[in-house]
N, C-alpha and C. Protein backbone atom coordinates (compact mmCIF):
# COMPACT_ATOMS: atom_id res chain seq x y z
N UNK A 1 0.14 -27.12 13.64
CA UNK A 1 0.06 -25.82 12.98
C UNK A 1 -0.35 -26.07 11.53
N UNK A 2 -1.49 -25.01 11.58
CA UNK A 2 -1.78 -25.57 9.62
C UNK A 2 -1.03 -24.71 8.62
N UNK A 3 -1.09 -25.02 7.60
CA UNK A 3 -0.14 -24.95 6.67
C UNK A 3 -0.05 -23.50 5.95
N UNK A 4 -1.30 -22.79 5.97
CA UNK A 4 -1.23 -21.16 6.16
C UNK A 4 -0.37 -20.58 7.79
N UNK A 5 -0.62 -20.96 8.21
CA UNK A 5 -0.08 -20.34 9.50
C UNK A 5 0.97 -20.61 9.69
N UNK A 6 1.70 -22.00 9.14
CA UNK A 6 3.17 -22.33 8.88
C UNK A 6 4.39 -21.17 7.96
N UNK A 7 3.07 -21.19 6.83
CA UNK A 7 3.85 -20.04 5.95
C UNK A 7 4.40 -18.96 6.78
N UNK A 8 2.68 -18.27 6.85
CA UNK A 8 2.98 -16.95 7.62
C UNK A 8 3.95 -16.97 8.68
N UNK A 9 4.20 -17.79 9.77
CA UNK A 9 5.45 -17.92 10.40
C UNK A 9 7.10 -18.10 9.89
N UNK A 10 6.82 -18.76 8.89
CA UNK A 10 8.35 -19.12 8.26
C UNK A 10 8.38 -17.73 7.16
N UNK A 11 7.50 -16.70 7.09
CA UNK A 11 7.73 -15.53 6.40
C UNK A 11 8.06 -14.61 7.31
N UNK A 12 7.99 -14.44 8.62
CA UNK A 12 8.35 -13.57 9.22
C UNK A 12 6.94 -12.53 9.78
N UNK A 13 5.95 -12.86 8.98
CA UNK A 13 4.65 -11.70 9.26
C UNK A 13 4.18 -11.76 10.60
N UNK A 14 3.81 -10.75 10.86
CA UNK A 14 2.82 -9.94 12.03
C UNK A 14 1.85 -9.22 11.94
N UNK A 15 1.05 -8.81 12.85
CA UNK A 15 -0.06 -8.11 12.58
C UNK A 15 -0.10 -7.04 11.50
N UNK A 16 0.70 -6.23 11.53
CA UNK A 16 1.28 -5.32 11.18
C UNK A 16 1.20 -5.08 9.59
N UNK A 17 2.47 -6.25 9.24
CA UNK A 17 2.50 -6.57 8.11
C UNK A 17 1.57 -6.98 7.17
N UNK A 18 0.89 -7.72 7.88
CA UNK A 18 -0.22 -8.33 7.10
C UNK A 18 -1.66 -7.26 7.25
N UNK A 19 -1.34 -6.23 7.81
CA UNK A 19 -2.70 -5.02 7.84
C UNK A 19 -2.44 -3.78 6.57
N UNK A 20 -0.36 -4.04 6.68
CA UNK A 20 -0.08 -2.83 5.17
C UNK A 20 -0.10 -4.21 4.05
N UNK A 21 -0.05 -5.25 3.71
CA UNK A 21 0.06 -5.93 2.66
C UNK A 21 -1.38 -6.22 2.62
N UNK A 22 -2.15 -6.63 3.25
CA UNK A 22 -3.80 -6.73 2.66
C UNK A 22 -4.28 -5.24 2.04
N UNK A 23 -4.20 -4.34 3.08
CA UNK A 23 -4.62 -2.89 2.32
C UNK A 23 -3.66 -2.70 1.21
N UNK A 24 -2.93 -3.17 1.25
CA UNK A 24 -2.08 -2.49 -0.17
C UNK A 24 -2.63 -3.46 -1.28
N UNK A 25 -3.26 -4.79 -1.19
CA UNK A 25 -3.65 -5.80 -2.24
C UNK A 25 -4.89 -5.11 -2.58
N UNK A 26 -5.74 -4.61 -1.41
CA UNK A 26 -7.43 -4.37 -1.96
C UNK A 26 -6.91 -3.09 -2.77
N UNK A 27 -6.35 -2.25 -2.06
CA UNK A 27 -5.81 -0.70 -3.21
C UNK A 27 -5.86 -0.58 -4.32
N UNK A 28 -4.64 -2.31 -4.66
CA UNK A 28 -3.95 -2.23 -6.04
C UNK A 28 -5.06 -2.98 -6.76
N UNK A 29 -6.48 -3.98 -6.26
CA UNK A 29 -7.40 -4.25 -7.10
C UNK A 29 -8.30 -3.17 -7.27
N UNK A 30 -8.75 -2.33 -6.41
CA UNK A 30 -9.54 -1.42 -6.52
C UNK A 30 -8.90 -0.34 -8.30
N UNK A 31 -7.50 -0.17 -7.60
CA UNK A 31 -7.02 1.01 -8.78
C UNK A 31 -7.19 0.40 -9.90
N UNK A 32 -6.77 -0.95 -10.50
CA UNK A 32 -6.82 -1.71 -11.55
C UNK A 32 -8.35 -1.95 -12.07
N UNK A 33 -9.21 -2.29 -10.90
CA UNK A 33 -10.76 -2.22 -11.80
C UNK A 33 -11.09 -0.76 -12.22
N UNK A 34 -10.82 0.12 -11.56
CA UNK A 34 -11.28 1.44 -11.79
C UNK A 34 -10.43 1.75 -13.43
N UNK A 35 -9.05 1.64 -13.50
CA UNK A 35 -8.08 1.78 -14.27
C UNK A 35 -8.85 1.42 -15.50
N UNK A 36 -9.07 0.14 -15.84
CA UNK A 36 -9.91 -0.58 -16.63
C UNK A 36 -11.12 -0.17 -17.41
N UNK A 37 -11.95 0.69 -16.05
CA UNK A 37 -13.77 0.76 -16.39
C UNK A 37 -13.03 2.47 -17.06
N UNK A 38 -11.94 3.38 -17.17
CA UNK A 38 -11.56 4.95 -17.47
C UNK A 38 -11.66 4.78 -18.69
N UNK A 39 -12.43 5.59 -19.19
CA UNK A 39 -11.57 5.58 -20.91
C UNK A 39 -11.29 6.71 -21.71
N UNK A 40 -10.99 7.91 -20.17
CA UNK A 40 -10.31 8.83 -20.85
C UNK A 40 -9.28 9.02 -19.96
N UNK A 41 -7.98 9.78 -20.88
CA UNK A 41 -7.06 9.97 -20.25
C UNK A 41 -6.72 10.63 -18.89
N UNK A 42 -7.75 11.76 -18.82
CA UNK A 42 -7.58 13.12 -17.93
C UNK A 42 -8.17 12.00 -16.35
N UNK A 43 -8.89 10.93 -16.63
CA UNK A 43 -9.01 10.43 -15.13
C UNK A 43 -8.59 9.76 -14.33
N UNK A 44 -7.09 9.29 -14.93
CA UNK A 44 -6.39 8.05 -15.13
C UNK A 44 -5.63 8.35 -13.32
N UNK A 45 -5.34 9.98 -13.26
CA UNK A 45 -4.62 10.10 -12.00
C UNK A 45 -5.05 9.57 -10.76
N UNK A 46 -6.13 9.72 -10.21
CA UNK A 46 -6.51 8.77 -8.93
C UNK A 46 -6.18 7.20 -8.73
N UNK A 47 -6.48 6.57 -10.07
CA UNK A 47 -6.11 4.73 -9.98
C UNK A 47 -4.44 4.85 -10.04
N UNK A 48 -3.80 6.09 -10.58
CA UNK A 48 -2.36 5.75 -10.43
C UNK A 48 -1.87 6.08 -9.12
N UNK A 49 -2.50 6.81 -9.00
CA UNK A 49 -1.81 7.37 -7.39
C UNK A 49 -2.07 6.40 -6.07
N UNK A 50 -3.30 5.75 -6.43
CA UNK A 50 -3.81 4.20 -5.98
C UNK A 50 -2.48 3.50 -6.36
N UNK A 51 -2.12 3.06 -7.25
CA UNK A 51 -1.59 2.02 -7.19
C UNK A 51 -0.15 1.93 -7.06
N UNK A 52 0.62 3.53 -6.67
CA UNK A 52 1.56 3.93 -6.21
C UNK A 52 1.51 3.61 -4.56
N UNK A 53 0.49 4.39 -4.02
CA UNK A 53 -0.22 4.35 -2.80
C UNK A 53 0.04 2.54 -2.27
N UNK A 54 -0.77 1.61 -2.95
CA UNK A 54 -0.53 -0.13 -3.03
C UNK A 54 1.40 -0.41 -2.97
N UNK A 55 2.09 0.13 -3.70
CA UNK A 55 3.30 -0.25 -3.47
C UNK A 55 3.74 0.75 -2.54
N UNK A 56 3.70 1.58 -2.02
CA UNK A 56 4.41 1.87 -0.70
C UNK A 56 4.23 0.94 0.32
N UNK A 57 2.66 0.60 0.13
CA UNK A 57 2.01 -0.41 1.20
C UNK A 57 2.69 -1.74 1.47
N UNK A 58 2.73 -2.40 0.20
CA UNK A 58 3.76 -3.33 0.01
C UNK A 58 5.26 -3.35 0.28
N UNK A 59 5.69 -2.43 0.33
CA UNK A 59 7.20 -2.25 0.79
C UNK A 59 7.04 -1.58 2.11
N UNK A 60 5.89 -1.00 3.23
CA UNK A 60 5.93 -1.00 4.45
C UNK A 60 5.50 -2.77 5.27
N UNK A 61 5.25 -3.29 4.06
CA UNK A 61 4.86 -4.73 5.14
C UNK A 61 5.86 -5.25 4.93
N UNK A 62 6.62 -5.21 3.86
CA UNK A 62 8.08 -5.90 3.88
C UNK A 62 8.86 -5.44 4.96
N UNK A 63 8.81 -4.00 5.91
CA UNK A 63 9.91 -3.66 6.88
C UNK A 63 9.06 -4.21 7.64
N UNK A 64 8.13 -3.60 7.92
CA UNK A 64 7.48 -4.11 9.22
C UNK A 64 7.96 -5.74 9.79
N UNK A 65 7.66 -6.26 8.09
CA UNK A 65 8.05 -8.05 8.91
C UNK A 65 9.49 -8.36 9.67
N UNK A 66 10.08 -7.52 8.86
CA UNK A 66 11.00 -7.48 9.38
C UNK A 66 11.46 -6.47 10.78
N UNK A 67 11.44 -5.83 10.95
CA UNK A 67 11.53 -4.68 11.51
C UNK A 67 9.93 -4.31 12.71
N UNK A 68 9.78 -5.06 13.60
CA UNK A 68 8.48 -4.27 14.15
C UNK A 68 8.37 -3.28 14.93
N UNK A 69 9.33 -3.05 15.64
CA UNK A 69 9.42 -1.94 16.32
C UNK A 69 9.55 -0.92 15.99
N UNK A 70 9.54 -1.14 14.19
CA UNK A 70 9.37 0.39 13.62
C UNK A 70 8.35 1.42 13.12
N UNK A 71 7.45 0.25 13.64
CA UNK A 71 5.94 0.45 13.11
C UNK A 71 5.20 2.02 13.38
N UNK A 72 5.49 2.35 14.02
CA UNK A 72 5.15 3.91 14.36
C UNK A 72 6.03 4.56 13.43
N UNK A 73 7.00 4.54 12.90
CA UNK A 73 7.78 5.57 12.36
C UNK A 73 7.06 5.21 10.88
N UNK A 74 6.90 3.40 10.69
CA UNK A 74 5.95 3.56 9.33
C UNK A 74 4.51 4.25 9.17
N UNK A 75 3.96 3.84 10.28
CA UNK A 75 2.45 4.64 9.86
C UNK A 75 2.69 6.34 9.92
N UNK A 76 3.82 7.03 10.84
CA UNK A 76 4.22 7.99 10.69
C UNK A 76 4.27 8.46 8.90
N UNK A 77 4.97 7.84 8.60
CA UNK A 77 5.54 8.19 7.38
C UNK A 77 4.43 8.03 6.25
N UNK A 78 3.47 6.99 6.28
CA UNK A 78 2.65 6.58 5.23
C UNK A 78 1.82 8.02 5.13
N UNK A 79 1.46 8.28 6.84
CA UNK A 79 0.26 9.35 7.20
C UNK A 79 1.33 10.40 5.41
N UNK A 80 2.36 11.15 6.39
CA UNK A 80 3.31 12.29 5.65
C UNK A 80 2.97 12.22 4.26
N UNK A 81 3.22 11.05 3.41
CA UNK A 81 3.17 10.42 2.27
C UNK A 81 1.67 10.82 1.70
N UNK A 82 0.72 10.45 2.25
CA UNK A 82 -0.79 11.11 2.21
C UNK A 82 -1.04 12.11 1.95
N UNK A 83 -0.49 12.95 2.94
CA UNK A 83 -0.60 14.17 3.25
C UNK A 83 0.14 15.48 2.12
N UNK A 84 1.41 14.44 1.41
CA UNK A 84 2.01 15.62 0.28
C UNK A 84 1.17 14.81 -0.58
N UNK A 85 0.60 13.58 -0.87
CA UNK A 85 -0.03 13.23 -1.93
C UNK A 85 -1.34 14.29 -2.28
N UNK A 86 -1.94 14.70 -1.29
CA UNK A 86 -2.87 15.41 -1.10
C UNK A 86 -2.50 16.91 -1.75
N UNK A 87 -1.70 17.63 -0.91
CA UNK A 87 -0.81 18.70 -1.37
C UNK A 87 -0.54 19.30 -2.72
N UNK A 88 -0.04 18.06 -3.31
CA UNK A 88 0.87 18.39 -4.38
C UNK A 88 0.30 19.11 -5.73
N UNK A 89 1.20 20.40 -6.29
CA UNK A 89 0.76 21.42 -6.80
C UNK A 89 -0.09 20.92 -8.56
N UNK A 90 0.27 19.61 -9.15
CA UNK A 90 -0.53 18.82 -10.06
C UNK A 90 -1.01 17.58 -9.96
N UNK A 91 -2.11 17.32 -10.09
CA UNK A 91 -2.75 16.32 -9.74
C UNK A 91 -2.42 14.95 -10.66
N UNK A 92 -1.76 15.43 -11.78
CA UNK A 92 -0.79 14.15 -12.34
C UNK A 92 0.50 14.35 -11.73
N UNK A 93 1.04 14.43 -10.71
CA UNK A 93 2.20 14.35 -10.50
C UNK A 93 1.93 13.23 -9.32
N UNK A 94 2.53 11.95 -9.82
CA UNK A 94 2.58 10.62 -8.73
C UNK A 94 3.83 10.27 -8.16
């Protein structure tokens, strides 16, 4: 067994995990270059809500690794999470 695949085993990851922790890594680079190239205030809300968006992601691959059989109730929930992100009555409100 090579020594990436050792890790990933002695961490607990699964498909799963490692599909919300990669999307949550490209997220949180995407929001941060974008964050970076803004240089006014009023546009700042999309890269934050990005990089809010990146840590949910990150704390659904942490259950998942742990937890796989809960995986439907997470993508359940991420969808929900989306969906009031979308919603919500100010667009700075993260």
């Amino acid at each position: 067994m090579g020594d990436l695949a050792r890790a990933i085993w002695l961490i607990g990851w699964n498909v799963w995990s490692a599909v919300f922790f990669v999307t949550g890594v490209a997220l949180h680079v995407h929001a941060h270059v974008v964050l970076h190239r803004t240089s006014r205030e009023e546009s700042t809300g999309a890269p934050i809500a990005n990089t809010v968006c990146a840590l949910i992601l990150y704390c659904l691959a942490i259950v998942a690794a742990n937890r796989i059989e809960w995986t439907p109730f997470l993508i359940a929930f991420y969808v929900l999470f989306e969906v009031v992100l979308l919603v919500r009555p100010e667009e700075g409100q993260v």
